[in-house]
PDB file of N, CA and C in Angstrom:
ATOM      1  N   UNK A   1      42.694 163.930 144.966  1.00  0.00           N
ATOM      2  CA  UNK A   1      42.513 162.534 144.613  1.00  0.00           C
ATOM      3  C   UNK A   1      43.022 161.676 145.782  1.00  0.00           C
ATOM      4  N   UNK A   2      42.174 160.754 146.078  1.00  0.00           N
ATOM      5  CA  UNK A   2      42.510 159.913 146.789  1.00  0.00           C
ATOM      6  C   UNK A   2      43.130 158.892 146.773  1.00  0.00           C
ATOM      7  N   UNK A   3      43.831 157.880 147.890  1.00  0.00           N
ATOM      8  CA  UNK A   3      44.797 156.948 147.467  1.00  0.00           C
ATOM      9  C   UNK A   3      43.724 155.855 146.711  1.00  0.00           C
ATOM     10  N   UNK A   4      42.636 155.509 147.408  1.00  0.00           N
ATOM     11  CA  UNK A   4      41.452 154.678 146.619  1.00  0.00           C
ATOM     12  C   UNK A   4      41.094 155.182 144.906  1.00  0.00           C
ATOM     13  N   UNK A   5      40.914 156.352 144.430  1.00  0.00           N
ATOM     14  CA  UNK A   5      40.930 156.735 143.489  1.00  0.00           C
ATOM     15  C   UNK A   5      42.192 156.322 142.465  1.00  0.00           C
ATOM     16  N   UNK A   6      43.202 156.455 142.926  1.00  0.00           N
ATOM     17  CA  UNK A   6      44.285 155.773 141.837  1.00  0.00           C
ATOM     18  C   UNK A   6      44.464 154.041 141.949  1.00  0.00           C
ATOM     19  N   UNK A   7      43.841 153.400 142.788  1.00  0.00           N
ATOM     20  CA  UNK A   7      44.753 152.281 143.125  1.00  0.00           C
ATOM     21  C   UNK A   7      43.317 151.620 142.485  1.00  0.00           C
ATOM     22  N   UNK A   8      43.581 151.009 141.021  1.00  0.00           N
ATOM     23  CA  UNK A   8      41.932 150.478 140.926  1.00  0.00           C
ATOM     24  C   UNK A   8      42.121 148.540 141.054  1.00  0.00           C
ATOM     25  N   UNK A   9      40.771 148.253 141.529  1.00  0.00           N
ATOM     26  CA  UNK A   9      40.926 147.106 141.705  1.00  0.00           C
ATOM     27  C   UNK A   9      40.445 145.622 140.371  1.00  0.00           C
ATOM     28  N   UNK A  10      41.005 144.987 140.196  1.00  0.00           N
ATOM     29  CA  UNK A  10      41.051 144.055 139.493  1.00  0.00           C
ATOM     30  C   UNK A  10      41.739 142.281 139.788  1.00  0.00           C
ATOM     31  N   UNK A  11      40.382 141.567 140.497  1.00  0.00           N
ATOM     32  CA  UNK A  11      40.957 140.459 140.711  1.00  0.00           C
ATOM     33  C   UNK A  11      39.712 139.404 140.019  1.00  0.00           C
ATOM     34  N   UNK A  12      40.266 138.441 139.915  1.00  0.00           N
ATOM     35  CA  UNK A  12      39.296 136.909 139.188  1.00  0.00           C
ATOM     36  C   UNK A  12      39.686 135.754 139.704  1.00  0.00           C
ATOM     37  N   UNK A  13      38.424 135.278 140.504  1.00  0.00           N
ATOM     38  CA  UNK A  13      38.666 134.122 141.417  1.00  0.00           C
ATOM     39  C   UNK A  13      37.900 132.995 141.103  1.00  0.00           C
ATOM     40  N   UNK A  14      38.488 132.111 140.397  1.00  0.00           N
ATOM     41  CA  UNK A  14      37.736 130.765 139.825  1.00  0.00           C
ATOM     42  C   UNK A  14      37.813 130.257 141.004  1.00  0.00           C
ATOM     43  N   UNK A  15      35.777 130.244 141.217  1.00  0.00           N
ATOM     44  CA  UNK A  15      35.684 129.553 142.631  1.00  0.00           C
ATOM     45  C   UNK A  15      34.579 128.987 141.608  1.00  0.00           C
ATOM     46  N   UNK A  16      33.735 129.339 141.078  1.00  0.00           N
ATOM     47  CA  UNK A  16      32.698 128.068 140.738  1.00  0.00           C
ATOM     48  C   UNK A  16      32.264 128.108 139.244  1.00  0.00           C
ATOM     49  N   UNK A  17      31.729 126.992 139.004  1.00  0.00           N
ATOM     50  CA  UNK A  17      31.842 126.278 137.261  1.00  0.00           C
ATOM     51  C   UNK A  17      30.836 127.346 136.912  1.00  0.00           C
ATOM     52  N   UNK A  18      30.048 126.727 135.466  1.00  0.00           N
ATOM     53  CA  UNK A  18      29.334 127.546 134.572  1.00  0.00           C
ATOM     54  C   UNK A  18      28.386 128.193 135.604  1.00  0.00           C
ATOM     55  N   UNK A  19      27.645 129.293 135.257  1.00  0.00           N
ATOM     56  CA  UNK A  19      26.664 130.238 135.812  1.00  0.00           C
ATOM     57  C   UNK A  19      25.919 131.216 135.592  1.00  0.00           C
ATOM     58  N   UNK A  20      24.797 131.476 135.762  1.00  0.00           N
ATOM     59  CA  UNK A  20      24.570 133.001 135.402  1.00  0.00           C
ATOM     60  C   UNK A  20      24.480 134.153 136.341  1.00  0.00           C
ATOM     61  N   UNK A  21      24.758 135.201 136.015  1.00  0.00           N
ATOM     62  CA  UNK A  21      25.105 136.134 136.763  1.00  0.00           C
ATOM     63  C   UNK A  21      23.667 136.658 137.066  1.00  0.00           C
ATOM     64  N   UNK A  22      22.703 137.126 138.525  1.00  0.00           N
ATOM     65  CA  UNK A  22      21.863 137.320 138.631  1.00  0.00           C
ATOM     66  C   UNK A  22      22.112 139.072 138.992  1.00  0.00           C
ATOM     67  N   UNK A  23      22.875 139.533 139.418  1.00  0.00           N
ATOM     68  CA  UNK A  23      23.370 140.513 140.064  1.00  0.00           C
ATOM     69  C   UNK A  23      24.439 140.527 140.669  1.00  0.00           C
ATOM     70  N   UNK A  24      25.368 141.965 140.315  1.00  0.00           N
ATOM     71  CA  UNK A  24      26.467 142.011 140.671  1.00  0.00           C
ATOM     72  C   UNK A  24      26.485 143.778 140.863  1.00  0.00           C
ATOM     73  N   UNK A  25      27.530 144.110 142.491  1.00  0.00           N
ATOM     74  CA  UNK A  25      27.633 144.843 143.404  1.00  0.00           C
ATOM     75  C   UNK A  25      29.203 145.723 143.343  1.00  0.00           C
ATOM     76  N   UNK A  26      29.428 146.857 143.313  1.00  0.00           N
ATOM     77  CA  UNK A  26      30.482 147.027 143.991  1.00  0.00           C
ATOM     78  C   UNK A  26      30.941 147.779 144.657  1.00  0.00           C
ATOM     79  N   UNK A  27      31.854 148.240 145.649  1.00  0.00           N
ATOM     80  CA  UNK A  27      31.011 149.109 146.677  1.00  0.00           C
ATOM     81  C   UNK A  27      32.913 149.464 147.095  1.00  0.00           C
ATOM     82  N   UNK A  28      33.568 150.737 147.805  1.00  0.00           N
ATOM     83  CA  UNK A  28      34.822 151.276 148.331  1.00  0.00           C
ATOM     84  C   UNK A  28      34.394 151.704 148.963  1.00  0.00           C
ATOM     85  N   UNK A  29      35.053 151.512 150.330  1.00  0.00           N
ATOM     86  CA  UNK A  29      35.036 151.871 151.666  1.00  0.00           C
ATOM     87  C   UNK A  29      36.390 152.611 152.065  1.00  0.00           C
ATOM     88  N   UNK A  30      36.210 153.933 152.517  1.00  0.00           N
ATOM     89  CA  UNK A  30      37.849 154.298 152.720  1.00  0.00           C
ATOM     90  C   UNK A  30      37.304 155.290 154.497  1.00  0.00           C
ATOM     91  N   UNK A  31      38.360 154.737 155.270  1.00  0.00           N
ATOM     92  CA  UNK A  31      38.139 154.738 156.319  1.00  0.00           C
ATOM     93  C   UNK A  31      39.695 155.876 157.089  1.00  0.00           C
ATOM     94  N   UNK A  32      39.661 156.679 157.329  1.00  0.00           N
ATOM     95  CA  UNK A  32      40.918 157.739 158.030  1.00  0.00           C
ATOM     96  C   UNK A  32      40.913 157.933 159.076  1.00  0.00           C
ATOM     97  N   UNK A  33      41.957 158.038 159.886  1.00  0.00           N
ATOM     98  CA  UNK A  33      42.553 158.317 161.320  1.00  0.00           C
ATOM     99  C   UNK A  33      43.506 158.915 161.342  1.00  0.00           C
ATOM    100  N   UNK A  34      43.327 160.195 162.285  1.00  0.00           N
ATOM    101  CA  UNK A  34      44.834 160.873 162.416  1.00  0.00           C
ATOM    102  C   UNK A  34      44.856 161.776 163.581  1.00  0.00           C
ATOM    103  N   UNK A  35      45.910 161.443 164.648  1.00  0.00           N
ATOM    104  CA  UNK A  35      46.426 161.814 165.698  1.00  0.00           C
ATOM    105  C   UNK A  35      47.643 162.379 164.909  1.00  0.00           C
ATOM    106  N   UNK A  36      48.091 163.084 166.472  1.00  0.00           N
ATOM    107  CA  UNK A  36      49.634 164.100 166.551  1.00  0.00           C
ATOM    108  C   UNK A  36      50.615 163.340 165.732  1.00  0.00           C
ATOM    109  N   UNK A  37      50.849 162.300 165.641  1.00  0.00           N
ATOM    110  CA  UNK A  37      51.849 161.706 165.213  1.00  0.00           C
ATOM    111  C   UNK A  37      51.805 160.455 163.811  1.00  0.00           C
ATOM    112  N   UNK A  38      50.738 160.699 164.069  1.00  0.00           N
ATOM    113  CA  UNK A  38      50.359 159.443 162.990  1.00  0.00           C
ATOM    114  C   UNK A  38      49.063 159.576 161.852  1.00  0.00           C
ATOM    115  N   UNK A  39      49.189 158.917 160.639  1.00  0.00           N
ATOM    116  CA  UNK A  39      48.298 159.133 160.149  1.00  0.00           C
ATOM    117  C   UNK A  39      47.660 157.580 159.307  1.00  0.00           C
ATOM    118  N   UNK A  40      46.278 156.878 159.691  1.00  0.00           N
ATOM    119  CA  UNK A  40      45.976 155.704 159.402  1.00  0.00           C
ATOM    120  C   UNK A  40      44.853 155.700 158.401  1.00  0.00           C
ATOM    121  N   UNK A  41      44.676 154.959 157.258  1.00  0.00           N
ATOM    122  CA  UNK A  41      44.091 154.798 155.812  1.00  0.00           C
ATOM    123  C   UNK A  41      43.634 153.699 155.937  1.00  0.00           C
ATOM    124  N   UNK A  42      42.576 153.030 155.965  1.00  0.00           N
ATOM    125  CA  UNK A  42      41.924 151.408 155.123  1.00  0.00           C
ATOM    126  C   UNK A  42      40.883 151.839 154.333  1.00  0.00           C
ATOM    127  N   UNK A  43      41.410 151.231 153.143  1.00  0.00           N
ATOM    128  CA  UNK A  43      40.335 151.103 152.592  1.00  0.00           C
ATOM    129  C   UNK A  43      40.174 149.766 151.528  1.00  0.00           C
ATOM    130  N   UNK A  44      38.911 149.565 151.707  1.00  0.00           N
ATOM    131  CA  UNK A  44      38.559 147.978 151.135  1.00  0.00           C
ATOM    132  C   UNK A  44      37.409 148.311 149.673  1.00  0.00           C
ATOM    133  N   UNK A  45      38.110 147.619 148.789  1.00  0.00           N
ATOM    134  CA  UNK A  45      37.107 147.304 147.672  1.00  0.00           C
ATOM    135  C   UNK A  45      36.720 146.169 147.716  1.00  0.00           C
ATOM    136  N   UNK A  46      34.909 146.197 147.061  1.00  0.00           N
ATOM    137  CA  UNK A  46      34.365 144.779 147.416  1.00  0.00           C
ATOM    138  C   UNK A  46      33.776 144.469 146.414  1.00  0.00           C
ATOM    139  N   UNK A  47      33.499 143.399 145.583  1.00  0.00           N
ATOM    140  CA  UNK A  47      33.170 143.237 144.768  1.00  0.00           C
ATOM    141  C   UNK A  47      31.792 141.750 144.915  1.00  0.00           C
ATOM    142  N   UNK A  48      30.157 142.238 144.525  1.00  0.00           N
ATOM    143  CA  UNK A  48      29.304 140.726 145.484  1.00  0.00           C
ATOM    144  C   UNK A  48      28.754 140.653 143.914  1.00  0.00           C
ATOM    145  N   UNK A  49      28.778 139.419 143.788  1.00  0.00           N
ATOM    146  CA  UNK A  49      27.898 138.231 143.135  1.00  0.00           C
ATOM    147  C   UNK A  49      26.647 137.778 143.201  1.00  0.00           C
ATOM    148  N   UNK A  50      25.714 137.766 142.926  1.00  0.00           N
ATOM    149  CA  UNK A  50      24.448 136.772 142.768  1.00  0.00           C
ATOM    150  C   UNK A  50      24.438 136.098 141.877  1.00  0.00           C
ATOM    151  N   UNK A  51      24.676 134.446 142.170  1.00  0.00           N
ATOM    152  CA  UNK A  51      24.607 133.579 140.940  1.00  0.00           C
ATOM    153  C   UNK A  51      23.910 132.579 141.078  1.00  0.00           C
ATOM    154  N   UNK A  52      22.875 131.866 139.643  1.00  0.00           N
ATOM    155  CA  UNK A  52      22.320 131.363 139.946  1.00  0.00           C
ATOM    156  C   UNK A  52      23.137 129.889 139.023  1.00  0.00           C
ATOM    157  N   UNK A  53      22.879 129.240 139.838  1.00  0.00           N
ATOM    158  CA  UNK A  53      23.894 127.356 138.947  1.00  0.00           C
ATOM    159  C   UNK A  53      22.762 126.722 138.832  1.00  0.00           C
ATOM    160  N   UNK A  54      23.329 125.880 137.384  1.00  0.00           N
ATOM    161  CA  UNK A  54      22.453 125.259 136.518  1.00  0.00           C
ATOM    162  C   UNK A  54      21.272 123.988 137.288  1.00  0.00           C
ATOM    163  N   UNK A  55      21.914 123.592 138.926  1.00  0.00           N
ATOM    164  CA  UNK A  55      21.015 123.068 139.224  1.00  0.00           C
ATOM    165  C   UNK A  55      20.072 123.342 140.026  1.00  0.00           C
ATOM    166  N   UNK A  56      19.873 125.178 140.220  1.00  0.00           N
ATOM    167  CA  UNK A  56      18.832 125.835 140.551  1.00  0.00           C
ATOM    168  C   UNK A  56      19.288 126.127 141.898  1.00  0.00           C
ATOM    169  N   UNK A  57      20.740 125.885 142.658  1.00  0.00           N
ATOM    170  CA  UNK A  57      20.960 126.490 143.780  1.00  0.00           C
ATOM    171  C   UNK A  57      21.400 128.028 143.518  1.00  0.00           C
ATOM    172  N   UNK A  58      21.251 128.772 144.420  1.00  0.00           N
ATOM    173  CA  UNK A  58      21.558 130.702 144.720  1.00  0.00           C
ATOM    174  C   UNK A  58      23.125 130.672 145.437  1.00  0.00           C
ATOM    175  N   UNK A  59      23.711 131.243 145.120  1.00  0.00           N
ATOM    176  CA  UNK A  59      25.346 131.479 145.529  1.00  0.00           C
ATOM    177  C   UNK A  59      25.419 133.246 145.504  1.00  0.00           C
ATOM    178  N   UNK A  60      26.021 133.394 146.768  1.00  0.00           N
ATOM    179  CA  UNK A  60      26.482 134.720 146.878  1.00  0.00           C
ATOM    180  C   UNK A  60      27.904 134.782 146.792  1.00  0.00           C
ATOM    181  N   UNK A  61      28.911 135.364 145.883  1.00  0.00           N
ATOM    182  CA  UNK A  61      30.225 135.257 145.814  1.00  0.00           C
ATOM    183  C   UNK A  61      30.970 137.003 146.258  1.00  0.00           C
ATOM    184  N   UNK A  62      31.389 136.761 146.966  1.00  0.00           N
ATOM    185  CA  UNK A  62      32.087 138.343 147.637  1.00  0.00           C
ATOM    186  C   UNK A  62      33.779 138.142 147.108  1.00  0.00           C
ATOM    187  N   UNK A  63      34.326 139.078 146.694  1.00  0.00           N
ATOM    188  CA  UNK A  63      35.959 139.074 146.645  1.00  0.00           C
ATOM    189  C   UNK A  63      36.865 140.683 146.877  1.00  0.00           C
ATOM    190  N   UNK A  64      37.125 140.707 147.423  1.00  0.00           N
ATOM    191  CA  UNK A  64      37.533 141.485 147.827  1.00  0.00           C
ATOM    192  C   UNK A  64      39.118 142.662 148.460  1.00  0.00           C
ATOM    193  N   UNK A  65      39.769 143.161 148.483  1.00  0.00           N
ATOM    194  CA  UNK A  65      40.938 143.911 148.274  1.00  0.00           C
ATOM    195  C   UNK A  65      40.998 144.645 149.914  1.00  0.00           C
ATOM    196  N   UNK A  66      41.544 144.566 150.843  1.00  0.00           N
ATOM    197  CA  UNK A  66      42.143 145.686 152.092  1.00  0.00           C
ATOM    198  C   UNK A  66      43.110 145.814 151.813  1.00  0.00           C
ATOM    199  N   UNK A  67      43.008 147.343 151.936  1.00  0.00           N
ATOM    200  CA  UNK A  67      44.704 147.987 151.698  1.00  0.00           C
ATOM    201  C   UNK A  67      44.729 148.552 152.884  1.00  0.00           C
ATOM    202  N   UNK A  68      45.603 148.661 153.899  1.00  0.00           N
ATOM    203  CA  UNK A  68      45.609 149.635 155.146  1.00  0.00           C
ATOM    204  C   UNK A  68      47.133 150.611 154.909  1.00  0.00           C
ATOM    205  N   UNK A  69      47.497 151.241 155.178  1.00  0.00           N
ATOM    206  CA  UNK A  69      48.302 152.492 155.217  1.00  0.00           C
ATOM    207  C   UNK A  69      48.348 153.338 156.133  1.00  0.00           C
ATOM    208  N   UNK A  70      49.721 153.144 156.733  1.00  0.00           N
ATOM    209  CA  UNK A  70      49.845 153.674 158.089  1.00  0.00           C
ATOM    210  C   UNK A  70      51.111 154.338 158.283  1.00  0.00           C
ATOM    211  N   UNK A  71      51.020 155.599 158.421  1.00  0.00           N
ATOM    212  CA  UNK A  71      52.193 156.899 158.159  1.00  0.00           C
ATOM    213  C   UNK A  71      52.456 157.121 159.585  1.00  0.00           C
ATOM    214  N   UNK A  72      53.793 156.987 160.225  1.00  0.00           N
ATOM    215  CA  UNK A  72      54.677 157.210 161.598  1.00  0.00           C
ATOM    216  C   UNK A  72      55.934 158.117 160.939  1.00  0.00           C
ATOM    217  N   UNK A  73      55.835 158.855 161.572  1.00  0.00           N
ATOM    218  CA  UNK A  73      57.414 159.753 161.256  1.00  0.00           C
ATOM    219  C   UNK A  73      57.514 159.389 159.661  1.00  0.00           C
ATOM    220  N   UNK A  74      56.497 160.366 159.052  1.00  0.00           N
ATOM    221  CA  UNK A  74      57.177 160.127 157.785  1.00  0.00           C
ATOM    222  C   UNK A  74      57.598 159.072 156.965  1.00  0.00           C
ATOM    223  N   UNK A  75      56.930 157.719 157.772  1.00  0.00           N
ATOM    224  CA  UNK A  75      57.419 156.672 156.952  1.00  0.00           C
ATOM    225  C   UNK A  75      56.021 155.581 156.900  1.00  0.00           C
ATOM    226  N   UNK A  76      55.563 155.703 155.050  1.00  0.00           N
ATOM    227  CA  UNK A  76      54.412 154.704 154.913  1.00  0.00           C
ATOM    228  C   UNK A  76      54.704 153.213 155.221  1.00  0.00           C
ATOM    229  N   UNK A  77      53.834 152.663 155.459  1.00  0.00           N
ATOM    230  CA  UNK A  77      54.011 151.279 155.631  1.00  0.00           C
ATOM    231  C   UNK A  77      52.226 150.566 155.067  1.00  0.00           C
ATOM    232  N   UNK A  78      52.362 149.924 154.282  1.00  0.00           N
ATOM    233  CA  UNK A  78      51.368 149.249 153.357  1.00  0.00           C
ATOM    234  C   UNK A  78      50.871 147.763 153.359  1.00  0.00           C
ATOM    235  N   UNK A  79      49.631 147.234 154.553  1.00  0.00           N
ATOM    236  CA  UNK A  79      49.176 145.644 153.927  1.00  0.00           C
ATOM    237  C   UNK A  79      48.522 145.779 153.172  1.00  0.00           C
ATOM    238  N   UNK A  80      48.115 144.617 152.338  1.00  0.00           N
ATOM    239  CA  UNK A  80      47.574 144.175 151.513  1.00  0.00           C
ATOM    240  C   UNK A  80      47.063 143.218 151.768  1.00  0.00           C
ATOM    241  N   UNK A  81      45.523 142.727 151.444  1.00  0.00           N
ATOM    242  CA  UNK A  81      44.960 141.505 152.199  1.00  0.00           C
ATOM    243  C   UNK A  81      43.645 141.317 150.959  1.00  0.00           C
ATOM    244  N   UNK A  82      44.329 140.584 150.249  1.00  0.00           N
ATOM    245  CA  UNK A  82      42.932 140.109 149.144  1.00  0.00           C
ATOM    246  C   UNK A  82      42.347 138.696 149.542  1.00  0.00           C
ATOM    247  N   UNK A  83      40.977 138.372 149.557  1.00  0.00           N
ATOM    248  CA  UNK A  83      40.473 137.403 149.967  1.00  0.00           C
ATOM    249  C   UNK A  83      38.899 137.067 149.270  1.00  0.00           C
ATOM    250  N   UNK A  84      38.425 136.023 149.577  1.00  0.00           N
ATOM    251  CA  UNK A  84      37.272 135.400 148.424  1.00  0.00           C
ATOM    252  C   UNK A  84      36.118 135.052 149.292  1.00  0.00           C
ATOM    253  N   UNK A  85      34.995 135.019 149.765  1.00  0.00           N
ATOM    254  CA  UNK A  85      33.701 134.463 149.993  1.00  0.00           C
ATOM    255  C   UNK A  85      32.579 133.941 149.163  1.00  0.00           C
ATOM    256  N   UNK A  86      32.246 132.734 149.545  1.00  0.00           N
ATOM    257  CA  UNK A  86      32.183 132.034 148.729  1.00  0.00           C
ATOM    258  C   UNK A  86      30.543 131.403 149.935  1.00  0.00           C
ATOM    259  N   UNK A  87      29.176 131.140 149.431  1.00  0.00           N
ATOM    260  CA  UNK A  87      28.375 130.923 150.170  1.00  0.00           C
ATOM    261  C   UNK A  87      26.719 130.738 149.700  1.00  0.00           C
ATOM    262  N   UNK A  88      25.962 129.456 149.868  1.00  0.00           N
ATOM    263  CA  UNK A  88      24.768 129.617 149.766  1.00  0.00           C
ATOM    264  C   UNK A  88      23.593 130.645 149.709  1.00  0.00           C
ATOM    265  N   UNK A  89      22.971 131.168 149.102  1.00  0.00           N
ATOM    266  CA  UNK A  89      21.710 132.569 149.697  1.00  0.00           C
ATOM    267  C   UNK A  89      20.519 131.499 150.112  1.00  0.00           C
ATOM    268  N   UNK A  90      20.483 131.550 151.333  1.00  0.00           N
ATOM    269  CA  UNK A  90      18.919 130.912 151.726  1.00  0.00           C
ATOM    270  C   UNK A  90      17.584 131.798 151.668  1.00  0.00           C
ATOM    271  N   UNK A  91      16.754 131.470 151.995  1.00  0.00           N
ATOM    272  CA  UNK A  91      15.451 131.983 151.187  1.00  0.00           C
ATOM    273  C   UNK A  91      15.052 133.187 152.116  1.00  0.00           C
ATOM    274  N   UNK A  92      15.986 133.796 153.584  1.00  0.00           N
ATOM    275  CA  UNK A  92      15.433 135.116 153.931  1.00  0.00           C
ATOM    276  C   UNK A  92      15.996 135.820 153.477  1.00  0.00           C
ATOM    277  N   UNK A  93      17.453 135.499 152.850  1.00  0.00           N
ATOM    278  CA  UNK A  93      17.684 136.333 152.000  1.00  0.00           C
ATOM    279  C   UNK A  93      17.094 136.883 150.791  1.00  0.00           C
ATOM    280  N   UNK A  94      16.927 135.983 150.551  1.00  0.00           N
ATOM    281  CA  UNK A  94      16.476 135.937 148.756  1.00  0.00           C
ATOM    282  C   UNK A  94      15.501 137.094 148.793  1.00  0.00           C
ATOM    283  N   UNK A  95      14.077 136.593 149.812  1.00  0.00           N
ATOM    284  CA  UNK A  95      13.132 137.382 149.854  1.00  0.00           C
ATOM    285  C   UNK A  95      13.391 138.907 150.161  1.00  0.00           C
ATOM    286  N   UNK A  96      14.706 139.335 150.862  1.00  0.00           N
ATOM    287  CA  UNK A  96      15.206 141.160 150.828  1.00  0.00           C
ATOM    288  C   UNK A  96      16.246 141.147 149.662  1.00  0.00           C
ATOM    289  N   UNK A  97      16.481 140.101 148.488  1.00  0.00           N
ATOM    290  CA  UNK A  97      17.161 140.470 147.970  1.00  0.00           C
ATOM    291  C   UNK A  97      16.540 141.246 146.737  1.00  0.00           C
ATOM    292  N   UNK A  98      16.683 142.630 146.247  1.00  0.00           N
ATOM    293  CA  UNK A  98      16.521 143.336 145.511  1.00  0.00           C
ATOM    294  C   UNK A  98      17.666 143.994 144.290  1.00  0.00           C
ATOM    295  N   UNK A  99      17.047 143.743 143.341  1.00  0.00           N
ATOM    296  CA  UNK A  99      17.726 143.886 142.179  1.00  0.00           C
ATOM    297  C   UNK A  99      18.073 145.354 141.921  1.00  0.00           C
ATOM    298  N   UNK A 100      19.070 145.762 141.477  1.00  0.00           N
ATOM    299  CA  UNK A 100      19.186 147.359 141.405  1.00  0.00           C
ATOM    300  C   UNK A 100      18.560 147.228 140.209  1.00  0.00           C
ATOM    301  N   UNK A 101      17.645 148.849 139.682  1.00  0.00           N
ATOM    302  CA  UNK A 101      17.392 149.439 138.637  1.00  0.00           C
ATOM    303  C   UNK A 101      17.734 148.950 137.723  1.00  0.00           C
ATOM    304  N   UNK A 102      17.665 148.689 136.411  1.00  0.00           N
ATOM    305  CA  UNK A 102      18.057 148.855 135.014  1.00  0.00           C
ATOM    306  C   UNK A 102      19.256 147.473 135.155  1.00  0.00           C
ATOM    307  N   UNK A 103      19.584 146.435 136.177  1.00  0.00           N
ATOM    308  CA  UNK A 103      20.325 145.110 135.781  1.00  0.00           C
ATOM    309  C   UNK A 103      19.718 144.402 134.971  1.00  0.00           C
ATOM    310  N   UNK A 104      21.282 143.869 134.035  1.00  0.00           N
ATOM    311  CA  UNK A 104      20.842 142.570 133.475  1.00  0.00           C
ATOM    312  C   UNK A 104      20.128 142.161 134.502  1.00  0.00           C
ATOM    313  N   UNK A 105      18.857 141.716 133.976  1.00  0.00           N
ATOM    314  CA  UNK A 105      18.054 140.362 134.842  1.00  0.00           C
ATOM    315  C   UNK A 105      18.835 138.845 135.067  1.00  0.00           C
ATOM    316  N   UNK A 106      19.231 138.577 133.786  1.00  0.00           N
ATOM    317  CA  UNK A 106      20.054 136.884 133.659  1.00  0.00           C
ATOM    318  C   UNK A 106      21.410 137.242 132.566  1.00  0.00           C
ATOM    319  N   UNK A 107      22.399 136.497 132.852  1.00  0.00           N
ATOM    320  CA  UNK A 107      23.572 136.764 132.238  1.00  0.00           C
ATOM    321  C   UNK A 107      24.189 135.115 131.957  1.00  0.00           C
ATOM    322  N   UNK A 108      24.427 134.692 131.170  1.00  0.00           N
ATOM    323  CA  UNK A 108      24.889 133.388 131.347  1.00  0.00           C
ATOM    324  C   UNK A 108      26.788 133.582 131.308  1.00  0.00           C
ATOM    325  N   UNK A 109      27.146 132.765 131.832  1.00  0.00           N
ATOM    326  CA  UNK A 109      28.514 132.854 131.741  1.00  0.00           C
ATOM    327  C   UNK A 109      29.309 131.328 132.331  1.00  0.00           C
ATOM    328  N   UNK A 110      30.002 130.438 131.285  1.00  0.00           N
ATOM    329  CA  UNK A 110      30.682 129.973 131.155  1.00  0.00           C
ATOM    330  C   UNK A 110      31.888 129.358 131.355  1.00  0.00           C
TER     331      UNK A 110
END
């Protein structure tokens, strides 16, 4: 088991009013390094948004968790770096944006 496997992520970032959820993403990245002396861990959970607001603009909302972990002589040392993106989808997006399989299509949420 991995350190990503126990450490689960859970954050909620009131960034924008009522909405519906068009699609939603989530994706762990775990990244390792290790020389003679050292041993280095990041890994980032990400969590993406597609929302559509009531006055017909597209919002992509990203939030997200880096944990890095970095072992010297036996001794861990741990950042932590949670952070929010927050951003328009313009229309070249839109047009590669593809819905996974079997999603809610529309979700309203409040």
């Amino acid at each position: 088991m991995t350190r990503s496997e126990r450490q689960p992520f859970t954050r909620q970032v009131t960034a924008i009013g009522p909405h519906w959820v068009l699609d939603q993403r989530h994706q762990n990245i775990e990244k390792n390094h290790t020389d003679r002396t050292s041993r280095h861990q990041e890994t980032t959970h990400e969590e993406i948004t597609y929302l559509l607001l009531p006055d017909g603009s597209l919002k992509y909302v990203a939030v997200w968790e880096e944990e890095t972990v970095h072992i010297s002589d036996a001794t861990p040392r741990v950042v932590i770096d949670r952070s929010h993106h927050l951003r328009d989808i313009g229309d070249g997006e839109l047009k590669g944006l593809r819905l996974r399989e079997g999603a809610p299509r529309v979700r309203e949420t409040r």
